[in-house]
C-alpha atoms as a PDB file:
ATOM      1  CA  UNK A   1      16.696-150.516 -28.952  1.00  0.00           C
ATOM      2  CA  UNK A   2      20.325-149.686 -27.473  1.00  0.00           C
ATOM      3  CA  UNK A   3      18.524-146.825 -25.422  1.00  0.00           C
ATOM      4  CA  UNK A   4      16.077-149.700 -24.017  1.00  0.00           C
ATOM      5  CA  UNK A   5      18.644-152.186 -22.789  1.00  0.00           C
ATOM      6  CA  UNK A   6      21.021-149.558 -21.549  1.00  0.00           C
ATOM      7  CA  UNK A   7      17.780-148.239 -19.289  1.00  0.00           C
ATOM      8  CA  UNK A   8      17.056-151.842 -18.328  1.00  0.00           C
ATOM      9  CA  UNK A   9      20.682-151.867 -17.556  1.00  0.00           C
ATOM     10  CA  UNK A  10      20.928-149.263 -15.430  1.00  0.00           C
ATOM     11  CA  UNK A  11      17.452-150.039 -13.414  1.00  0.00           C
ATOM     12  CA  UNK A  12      18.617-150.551  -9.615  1.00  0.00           C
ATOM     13  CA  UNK A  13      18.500-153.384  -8.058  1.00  0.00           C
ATOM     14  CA  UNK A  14      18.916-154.966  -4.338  1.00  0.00           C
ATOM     15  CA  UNK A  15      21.220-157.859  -3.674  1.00  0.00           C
ATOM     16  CA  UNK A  16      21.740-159.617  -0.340  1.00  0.00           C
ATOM     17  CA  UNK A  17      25.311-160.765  -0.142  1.00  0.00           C
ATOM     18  CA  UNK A  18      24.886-162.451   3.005  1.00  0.00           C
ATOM     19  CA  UNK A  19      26.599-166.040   3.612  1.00  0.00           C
ATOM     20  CA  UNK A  20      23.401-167.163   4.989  1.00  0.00           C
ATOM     21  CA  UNK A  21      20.968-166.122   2.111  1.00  0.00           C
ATOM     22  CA  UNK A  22      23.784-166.769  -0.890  1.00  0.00           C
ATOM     23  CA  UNK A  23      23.733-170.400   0.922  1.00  0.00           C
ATOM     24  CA  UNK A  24      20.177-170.686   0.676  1.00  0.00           C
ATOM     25  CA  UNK A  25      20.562-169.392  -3.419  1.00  0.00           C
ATOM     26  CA  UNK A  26      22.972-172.081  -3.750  1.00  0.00           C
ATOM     27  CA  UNK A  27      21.355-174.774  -2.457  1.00  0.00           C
ATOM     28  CA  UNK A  28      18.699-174.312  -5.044  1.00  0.00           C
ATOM     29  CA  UNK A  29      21.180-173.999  -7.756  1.00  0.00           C
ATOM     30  CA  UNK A  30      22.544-177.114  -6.939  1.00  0.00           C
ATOM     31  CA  UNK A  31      18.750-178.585  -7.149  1.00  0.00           C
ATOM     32  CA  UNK A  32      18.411-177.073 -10.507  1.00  0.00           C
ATOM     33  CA  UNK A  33      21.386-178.604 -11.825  1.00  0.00           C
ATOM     34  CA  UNK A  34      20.166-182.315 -10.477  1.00  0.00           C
ATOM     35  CA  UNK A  35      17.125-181.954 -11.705  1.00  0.00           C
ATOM     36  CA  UNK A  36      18.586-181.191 -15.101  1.00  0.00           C
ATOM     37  CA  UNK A  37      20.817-183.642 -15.482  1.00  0.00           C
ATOM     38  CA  UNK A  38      18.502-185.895 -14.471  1.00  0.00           C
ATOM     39  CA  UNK A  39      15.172-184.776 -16.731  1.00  0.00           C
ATOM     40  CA  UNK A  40      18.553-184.423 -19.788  1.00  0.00           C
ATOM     41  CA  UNK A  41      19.107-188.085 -19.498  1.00  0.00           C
ATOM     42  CA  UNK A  42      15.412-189.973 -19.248  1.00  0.00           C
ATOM     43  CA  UNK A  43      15.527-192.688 -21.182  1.00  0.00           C
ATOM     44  CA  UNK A  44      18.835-193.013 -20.979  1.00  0.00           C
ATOM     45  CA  UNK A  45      20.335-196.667 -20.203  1.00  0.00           C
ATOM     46  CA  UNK A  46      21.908-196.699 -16.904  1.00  0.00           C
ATOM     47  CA  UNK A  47      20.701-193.224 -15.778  1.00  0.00           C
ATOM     48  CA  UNK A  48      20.524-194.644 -12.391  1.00  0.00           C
ATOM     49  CA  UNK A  49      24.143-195.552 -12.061  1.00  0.00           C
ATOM     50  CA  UNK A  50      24.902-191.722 -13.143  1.00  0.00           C
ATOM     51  CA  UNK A  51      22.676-190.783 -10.100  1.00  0.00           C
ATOM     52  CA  UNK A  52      25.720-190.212  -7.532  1.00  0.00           C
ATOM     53  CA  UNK A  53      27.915-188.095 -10.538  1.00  0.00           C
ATOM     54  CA  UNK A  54      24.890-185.723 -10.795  1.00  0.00           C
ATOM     55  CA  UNK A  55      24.544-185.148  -7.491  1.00  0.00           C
ATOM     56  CA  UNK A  56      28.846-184.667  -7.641  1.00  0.00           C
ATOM     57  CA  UNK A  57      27.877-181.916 -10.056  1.00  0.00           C
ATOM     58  CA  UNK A  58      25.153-180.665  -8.144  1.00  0.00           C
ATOM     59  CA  UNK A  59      27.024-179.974  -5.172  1.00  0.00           C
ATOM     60  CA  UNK A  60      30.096-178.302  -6.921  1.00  0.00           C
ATOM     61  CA  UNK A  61      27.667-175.884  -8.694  1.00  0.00           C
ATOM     62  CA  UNK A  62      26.098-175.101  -5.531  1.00  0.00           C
ATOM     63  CA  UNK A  63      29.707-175.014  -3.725  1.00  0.00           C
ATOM     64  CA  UNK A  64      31.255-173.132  -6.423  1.00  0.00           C
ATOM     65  CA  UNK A  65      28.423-170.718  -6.607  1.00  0.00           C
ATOM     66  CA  UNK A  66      28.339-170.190  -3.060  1.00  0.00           C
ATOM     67  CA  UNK A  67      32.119-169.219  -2.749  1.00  0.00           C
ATOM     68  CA  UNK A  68      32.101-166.948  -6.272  1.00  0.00           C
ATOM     69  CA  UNK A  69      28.888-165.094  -4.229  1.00  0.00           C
ATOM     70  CA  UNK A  70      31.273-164.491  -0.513  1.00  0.00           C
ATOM     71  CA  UNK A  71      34.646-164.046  -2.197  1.00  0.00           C
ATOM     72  CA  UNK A  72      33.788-161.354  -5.134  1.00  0.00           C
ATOM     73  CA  UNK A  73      32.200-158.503  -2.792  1.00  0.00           C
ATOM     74  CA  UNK A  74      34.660-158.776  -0.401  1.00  0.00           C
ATOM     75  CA  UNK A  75      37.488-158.527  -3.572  1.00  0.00           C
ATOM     76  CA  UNK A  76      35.908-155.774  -5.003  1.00  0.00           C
ATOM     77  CA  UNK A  77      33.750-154.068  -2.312  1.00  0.00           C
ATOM     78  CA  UNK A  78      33.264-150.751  -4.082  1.00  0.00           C
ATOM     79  CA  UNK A  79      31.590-152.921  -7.858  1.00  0.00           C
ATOM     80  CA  UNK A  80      29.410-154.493  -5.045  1.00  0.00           C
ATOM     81  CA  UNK A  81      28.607-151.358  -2.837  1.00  0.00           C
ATOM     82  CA  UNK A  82      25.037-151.517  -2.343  1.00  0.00           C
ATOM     83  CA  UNK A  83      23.682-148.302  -3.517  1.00  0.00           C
ATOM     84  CA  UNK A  84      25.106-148.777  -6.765  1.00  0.00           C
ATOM     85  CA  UNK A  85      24.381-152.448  -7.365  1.00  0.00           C
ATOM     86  CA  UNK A  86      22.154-152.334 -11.151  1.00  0.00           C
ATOM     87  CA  UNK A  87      20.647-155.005 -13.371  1.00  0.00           C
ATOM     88  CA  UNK A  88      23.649-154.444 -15.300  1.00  0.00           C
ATOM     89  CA  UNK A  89      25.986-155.125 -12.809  1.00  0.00           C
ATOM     90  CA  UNK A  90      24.369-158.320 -11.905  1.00  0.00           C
ATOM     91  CA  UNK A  91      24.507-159.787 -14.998  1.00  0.00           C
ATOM     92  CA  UNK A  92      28.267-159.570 -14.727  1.00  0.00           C
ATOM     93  CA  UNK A  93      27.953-161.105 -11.913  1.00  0.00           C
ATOM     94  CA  UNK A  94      26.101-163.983 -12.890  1.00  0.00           C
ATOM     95  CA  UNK A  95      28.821-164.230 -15.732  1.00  0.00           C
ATOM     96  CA  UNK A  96      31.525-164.125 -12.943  1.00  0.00           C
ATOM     97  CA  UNK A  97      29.786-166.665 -10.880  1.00  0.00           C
ATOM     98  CA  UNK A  98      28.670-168.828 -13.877  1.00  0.00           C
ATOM     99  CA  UNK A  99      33.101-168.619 -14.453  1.00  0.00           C
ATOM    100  CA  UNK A 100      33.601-170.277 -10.911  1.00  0.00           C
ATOM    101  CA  UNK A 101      30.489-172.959 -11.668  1.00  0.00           C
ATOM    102  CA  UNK A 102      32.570-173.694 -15.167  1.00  0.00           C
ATOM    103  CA  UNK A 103      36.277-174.150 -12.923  1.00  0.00           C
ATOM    104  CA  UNK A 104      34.310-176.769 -10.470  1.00  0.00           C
ATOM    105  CA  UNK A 105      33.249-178.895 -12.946  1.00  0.00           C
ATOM    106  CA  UNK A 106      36.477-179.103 -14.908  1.00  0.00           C
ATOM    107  CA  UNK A 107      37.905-179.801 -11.517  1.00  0.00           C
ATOM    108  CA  UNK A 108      35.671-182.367 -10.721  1.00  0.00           C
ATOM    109  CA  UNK A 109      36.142-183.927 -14.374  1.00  0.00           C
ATOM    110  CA  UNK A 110      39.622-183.901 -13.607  1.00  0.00           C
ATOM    111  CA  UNK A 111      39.079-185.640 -10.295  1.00  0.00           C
ATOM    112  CA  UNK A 112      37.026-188.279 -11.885  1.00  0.00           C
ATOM    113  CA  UNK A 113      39.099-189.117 -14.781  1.00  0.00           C
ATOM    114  CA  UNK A 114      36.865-188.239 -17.041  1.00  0.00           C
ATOM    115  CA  UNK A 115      37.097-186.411 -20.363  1.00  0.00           C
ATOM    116  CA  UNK A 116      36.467-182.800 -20.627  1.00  0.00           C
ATOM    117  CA  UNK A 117      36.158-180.289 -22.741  1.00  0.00           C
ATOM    118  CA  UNK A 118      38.057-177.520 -23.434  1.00  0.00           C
ATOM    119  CA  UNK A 119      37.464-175.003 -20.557  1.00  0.00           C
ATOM    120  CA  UNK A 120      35.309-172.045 -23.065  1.00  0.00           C
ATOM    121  CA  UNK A 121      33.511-175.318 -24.498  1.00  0.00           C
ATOM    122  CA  UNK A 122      32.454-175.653 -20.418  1.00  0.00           C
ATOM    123  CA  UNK A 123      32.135-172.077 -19.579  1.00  0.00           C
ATOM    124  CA  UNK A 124      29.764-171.907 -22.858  1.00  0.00           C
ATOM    125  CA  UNK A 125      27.716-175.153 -22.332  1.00  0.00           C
ATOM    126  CA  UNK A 126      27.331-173.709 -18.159  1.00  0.00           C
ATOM    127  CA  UNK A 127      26.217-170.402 -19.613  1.00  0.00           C
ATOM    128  CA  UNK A 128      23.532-171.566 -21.693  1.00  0.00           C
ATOM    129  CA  UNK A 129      21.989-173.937 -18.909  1.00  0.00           C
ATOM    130  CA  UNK A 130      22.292-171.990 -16.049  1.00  0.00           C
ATOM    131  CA  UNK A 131      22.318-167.957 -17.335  1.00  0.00           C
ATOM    132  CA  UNK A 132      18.533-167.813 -18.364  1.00  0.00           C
ATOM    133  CA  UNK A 133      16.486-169.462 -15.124  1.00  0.00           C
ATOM    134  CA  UNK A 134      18.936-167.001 -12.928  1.00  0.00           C
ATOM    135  CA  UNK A 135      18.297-163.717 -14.914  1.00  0.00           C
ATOM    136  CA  UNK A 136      14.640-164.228 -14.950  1.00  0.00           C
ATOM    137  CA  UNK A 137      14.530-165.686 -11.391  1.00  0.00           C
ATOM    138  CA  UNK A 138      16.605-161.918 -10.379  1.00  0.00           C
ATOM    139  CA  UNK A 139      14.063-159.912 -12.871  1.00  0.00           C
ATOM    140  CA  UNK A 140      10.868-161.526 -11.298  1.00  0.00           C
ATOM    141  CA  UNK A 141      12.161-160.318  -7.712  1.00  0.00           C
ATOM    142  CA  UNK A 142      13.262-157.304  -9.050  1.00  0.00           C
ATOM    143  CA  UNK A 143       9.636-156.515  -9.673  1.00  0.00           C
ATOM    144  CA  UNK A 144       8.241-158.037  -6.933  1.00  0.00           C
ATOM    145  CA  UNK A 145      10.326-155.390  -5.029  1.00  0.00           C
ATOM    146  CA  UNK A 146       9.788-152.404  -6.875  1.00  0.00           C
ATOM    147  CA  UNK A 147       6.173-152.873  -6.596  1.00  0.00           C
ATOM    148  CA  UNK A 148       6.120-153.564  -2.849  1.00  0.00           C
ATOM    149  CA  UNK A 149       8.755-150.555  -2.440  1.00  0.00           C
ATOM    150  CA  UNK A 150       6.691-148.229  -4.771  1.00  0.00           C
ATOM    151  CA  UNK A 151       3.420-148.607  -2.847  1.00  0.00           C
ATOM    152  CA  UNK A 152       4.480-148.390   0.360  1.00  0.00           C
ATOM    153  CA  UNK A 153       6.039-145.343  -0.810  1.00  0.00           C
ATOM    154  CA  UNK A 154       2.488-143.751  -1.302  1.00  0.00           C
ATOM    155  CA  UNK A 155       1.720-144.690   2.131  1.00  0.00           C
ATOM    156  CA  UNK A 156       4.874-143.118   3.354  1.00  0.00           C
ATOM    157  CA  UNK A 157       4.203-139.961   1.320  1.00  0.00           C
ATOM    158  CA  UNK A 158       0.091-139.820   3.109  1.00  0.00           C
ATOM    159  CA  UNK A 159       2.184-140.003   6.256  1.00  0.00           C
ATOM    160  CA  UNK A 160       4.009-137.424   5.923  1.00  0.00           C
ATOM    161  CA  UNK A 161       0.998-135.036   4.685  1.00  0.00           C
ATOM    162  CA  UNK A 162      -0.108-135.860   7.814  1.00  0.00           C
ATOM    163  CA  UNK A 163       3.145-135.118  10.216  1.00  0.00           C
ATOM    164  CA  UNK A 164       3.771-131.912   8.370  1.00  0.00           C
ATOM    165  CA  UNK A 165       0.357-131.103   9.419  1.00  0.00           C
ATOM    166  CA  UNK A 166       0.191-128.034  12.048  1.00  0.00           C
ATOM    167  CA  UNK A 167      -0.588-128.933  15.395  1.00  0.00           C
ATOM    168  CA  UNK A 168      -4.108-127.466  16.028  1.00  0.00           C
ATOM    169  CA  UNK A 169      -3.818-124.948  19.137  1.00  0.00           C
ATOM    170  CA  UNK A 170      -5.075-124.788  22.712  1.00  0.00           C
ATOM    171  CA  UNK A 171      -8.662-123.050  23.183  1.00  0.00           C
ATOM    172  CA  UNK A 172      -7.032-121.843  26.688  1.00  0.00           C
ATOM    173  CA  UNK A 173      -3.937-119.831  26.597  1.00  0.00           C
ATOM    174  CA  UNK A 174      -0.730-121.926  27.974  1.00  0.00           C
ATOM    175  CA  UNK A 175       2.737-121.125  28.712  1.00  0.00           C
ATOM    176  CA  UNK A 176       4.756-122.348  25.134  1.00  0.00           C
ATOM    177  CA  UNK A 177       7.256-125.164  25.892  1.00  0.00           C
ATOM    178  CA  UNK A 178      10.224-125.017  24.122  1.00  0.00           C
ATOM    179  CA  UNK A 179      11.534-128.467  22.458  1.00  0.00           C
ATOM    180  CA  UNK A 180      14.571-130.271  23.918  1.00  0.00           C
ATOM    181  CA  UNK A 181      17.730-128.736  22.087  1.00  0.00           C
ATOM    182  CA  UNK A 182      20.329-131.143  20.387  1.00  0.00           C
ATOM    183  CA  UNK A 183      24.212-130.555  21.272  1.00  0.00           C
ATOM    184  CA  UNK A 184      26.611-132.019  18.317  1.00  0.00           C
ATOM    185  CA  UNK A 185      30.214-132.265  19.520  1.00  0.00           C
ATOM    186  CA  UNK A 186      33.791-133.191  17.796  1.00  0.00           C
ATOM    187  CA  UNK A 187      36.516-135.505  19.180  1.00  0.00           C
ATOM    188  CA  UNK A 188      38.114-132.295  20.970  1.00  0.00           C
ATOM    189  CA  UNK A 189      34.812-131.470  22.336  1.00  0.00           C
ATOM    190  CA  UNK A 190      35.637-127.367  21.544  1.00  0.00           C
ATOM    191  CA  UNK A 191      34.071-128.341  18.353  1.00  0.00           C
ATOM    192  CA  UNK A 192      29.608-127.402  19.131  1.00  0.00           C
ATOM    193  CA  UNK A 193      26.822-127.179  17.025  1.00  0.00           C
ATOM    194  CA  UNK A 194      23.733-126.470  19.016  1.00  0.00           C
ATOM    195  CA  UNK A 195      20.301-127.065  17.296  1.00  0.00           C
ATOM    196  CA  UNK A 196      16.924-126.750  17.808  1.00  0.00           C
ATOM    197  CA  UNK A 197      15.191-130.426  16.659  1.00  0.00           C
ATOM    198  CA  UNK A 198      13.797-128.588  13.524  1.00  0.00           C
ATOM    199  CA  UNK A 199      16.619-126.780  12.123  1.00  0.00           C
ATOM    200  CA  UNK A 200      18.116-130.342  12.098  1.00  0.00           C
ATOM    201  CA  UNK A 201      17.782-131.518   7.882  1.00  0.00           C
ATOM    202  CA  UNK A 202      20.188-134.646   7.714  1.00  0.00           C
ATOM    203  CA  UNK A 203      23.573-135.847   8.421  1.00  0.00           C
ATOM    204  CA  UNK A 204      26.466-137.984   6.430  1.00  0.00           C
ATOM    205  CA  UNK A 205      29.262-139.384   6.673  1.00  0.00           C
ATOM    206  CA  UNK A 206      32.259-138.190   5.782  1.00  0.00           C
ATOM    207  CA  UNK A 207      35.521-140.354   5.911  1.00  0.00           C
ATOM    208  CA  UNK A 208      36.512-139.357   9.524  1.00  0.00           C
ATOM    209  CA  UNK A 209      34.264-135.956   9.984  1.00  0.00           C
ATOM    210  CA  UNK A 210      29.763-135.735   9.838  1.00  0.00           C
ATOM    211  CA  UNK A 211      28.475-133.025   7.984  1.00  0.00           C
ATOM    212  CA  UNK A 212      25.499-131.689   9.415  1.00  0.00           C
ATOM    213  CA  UNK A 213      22.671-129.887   7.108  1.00  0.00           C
ATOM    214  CA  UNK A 214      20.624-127.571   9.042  1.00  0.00           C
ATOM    215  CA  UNK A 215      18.624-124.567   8.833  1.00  0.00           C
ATOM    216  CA  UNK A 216      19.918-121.336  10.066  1.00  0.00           C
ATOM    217  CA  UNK A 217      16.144-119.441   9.909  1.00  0.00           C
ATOM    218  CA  UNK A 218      15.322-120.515   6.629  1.00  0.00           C
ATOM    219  CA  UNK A 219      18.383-121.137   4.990  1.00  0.00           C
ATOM    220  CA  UNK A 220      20.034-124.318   4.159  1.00  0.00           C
ATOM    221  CA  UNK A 221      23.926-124.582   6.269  1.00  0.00           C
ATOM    222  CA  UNK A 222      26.676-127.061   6.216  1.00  0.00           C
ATOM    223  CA  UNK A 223      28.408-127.452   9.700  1.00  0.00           C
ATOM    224  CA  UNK A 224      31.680-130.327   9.567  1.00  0.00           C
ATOM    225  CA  UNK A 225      32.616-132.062  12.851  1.00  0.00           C
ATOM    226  CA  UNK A 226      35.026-134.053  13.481  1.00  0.00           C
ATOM    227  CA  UNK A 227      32.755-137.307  14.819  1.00  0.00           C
ATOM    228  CA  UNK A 228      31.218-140.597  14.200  1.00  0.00           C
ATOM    229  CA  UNK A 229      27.659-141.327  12.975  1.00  0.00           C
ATOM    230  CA  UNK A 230      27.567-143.328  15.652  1.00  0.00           C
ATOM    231  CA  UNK A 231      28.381-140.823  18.301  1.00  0.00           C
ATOM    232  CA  UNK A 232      25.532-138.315  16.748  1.00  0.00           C
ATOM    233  CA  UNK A 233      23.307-141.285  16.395  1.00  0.00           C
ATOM    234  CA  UNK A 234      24.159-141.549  20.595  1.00  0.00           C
ATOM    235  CA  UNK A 235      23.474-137.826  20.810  1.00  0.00           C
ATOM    236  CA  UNK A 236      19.910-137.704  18.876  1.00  0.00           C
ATOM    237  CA  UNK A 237      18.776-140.623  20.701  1.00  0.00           C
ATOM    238  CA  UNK A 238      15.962-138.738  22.906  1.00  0.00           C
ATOM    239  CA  UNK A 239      14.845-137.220  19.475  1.00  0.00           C
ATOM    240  CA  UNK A 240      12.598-140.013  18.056  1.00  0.00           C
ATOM    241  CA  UNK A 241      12.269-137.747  14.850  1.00  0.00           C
ATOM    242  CA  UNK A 242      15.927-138.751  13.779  1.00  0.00           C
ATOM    243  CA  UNK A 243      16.210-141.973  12.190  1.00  0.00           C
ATOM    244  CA  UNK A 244      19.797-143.599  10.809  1.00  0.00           C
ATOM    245  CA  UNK A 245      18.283-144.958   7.681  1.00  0.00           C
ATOM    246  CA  UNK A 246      21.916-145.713   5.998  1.00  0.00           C
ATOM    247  CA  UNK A 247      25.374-146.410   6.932  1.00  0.00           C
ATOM    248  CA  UNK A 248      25.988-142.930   5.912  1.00  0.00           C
ATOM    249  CA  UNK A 249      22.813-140.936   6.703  1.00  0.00           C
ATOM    250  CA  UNK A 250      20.892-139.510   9.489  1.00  0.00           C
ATOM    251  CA  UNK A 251      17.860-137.898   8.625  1.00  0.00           C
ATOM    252  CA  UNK A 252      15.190-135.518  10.332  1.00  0.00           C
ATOM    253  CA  UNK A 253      12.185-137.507   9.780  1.00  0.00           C
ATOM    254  CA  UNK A 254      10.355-134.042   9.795  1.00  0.00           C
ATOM    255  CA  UNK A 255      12.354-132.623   7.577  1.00  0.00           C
ATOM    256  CA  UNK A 256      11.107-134.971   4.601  1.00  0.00           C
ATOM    257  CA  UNK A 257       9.366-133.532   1.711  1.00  0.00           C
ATOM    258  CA  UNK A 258       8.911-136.790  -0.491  1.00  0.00           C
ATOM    259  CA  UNK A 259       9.763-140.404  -1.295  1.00  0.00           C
ATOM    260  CA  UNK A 260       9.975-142.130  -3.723  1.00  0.00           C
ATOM    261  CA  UNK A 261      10.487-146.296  -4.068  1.00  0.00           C
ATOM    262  CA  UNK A 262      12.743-148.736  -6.046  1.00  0.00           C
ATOM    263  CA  UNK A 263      13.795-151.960  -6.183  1.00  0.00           C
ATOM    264  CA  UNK A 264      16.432-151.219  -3.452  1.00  0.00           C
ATOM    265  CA  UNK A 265      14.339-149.102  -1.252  1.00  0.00           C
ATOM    266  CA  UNK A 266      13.460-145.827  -0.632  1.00  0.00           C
ATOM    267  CA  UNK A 267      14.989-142.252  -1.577  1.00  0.00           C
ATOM    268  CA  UNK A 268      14.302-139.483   0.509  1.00  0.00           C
ATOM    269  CA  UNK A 269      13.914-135.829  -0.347  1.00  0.00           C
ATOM    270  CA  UNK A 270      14.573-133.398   2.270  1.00  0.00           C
ATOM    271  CA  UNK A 271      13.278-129.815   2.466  1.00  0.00           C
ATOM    272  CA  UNK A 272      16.103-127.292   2.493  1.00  0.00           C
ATOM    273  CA  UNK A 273      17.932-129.788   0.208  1.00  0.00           C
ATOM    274  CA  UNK A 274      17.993-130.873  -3.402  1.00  0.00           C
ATOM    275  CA  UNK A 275      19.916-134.455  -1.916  1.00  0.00           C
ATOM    276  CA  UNK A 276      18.197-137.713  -2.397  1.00  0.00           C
ATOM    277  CA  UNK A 277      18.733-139.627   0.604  1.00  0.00           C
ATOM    278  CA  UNK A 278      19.242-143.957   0.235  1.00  0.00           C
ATOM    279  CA  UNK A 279      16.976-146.147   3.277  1.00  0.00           C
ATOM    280  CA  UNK A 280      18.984-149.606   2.793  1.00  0.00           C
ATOM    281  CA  UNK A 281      17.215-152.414   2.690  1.00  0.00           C
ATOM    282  CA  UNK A 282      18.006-153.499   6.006  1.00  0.00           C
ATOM    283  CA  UNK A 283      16.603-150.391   7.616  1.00  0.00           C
ATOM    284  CA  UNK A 284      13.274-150.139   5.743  1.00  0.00           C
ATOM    285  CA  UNK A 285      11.462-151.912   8.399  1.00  0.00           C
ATOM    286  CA  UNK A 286      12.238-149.904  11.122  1.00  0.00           C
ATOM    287  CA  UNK A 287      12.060-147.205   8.996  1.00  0.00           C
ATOM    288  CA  UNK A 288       8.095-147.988   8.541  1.00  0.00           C
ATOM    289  CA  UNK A 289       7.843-148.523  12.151  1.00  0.00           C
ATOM    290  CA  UNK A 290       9.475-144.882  13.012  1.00  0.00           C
ATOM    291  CA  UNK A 291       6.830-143.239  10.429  1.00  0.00           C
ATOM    292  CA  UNK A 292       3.727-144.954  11.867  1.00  0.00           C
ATOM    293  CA  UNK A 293       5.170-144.186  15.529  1.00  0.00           C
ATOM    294  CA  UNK A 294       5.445-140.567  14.961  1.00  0.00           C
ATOM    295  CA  UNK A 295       2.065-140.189  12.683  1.00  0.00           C
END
């Protein structure tokens, strides 16, 4: 059983931090919590009068929740880095948020002149309500995703059986063209890798320097510049076969073996390289759209 909820711990998992879409979360949070109070207290004498202190509560929860989701990855950016985000790590989260949820209502107690509880008694009694519908809400679209992600993976995959196909040859003999070559240059610009599109595997970012993975004739090589994604991103731009799928990662979409899908996205596997390669959720559909362009 401890092997089972430590895999179901681990499982990956995408998260959109985003003011915009945490406001939208909150909003129905807050909805959730009218609702409740209101269904709790049917039949109730007076439930009416209550009305305006539920909706009080309602908007703390969503207010609290709202600032626990845009303060706590910018706190702690490297808990909330993307590529790492699990289903474990979002149910601290949850606890975390369900912490802030807990400190509005006290506050608004407080405010009111009312009497509270002790502030565990509120934490515990905001747990109970509110930690079930969010796991299961998160779980449902966790599933939702991985599904979606793992089939268009299979269509990704047929794709690329079909670019790594060989290009059938001319019945009439014609003089071979050779393909555009790609220049890579440091800061200093004495720093020069010169490629031909194919040798080109992937490259990452390194702090202040690129690695670039290439083939020299059939064998995987490392080659560090001093450079920006950005500025090779600039310089592979007339190569429609290199795609900036990550913050971190160029890849040769040629150069793709295999990939695989998960809740977050996809993971690449390159030829010439044991490396799994992240596409971030915010690049998967352009991603799609560079596959079916070059198909």
């Amino acid at each position: 059983m401890f092997s089972t909820v430590r895999s179901l711990l681990s499982r990956p998992l995408a998260e959109d931090f985003s003011w915009r879409y945490q406001a939208w979360l909150s909003m129905q949070a807050g909805l959730y919590v009218l609702f409740f109070l209101t269904a709790f207290n049917v039949g109730e004498p007076g439930r009416w009068a209550q009305l305006p202190a539920h909706m009080l509560f309602a908007a703390g929860c969503a207010l609290s929740s709202w600032l626990a989701n845009m303060v706590m990855p910018r706190l702690l950016p490297g808990w909330y880095d993307e590529d790492r985000w699990t289903v474990g790590r979002h149910v601290l989260h949850i606890l975390v948020v369900l912490l802030f949820v807990a400190a509005g209502n006290q506050a608004i107690l407080s405010v009111l002149h009312l009497s509270m509880p002790s502030f565990l008694q509120m934490y515990a009694m905001v747990t109970v309500v509110g930690f079930v519908p969010v796991f299961v809400g998160v779980m449902l679209a966790e599933r939702r995703r991985l599904k979606r992600n793992l089939a268009h993976a299979q269509q990704l995959n047929a794709q690329l059986n079909q670019l790594h196909k060989p290009e059938p040859t001319a019945l009439s003999p014609t003089q071979p063209t050779l393909p555009k070559g790609i220049l890579l240059t440091g800061e200093s610009g004495k720093e020069r890798l010169s490629l031909l599109p194919n040798q080109l595997i992937y490259v990452e970012s390194v702090g202040n320097y690129v690695e670039v993975h290439w083939l020299n004739f059939m064998f995987p090589q490392k080659t560090v510049l001093r450079s920006t994604l950005k500025d090779v991103e600039a310089a592979l731009s007339e190569h429609p076969q290199c795609f900036r799928c990550h913050r971190a990662f160029i890849v040769n979409l040629r150069a793709v073996s295999h990939t695989t899908g998960n809740a977050r996205g996809y993971q690449l596997t390159m030829s010439g390289s044991n490396r799994e390669i992240p596409v971030s959720r915010n690049y998967i559909a352009a991603f799609d759209a560079r596959m079916s362009q070059l198909v």
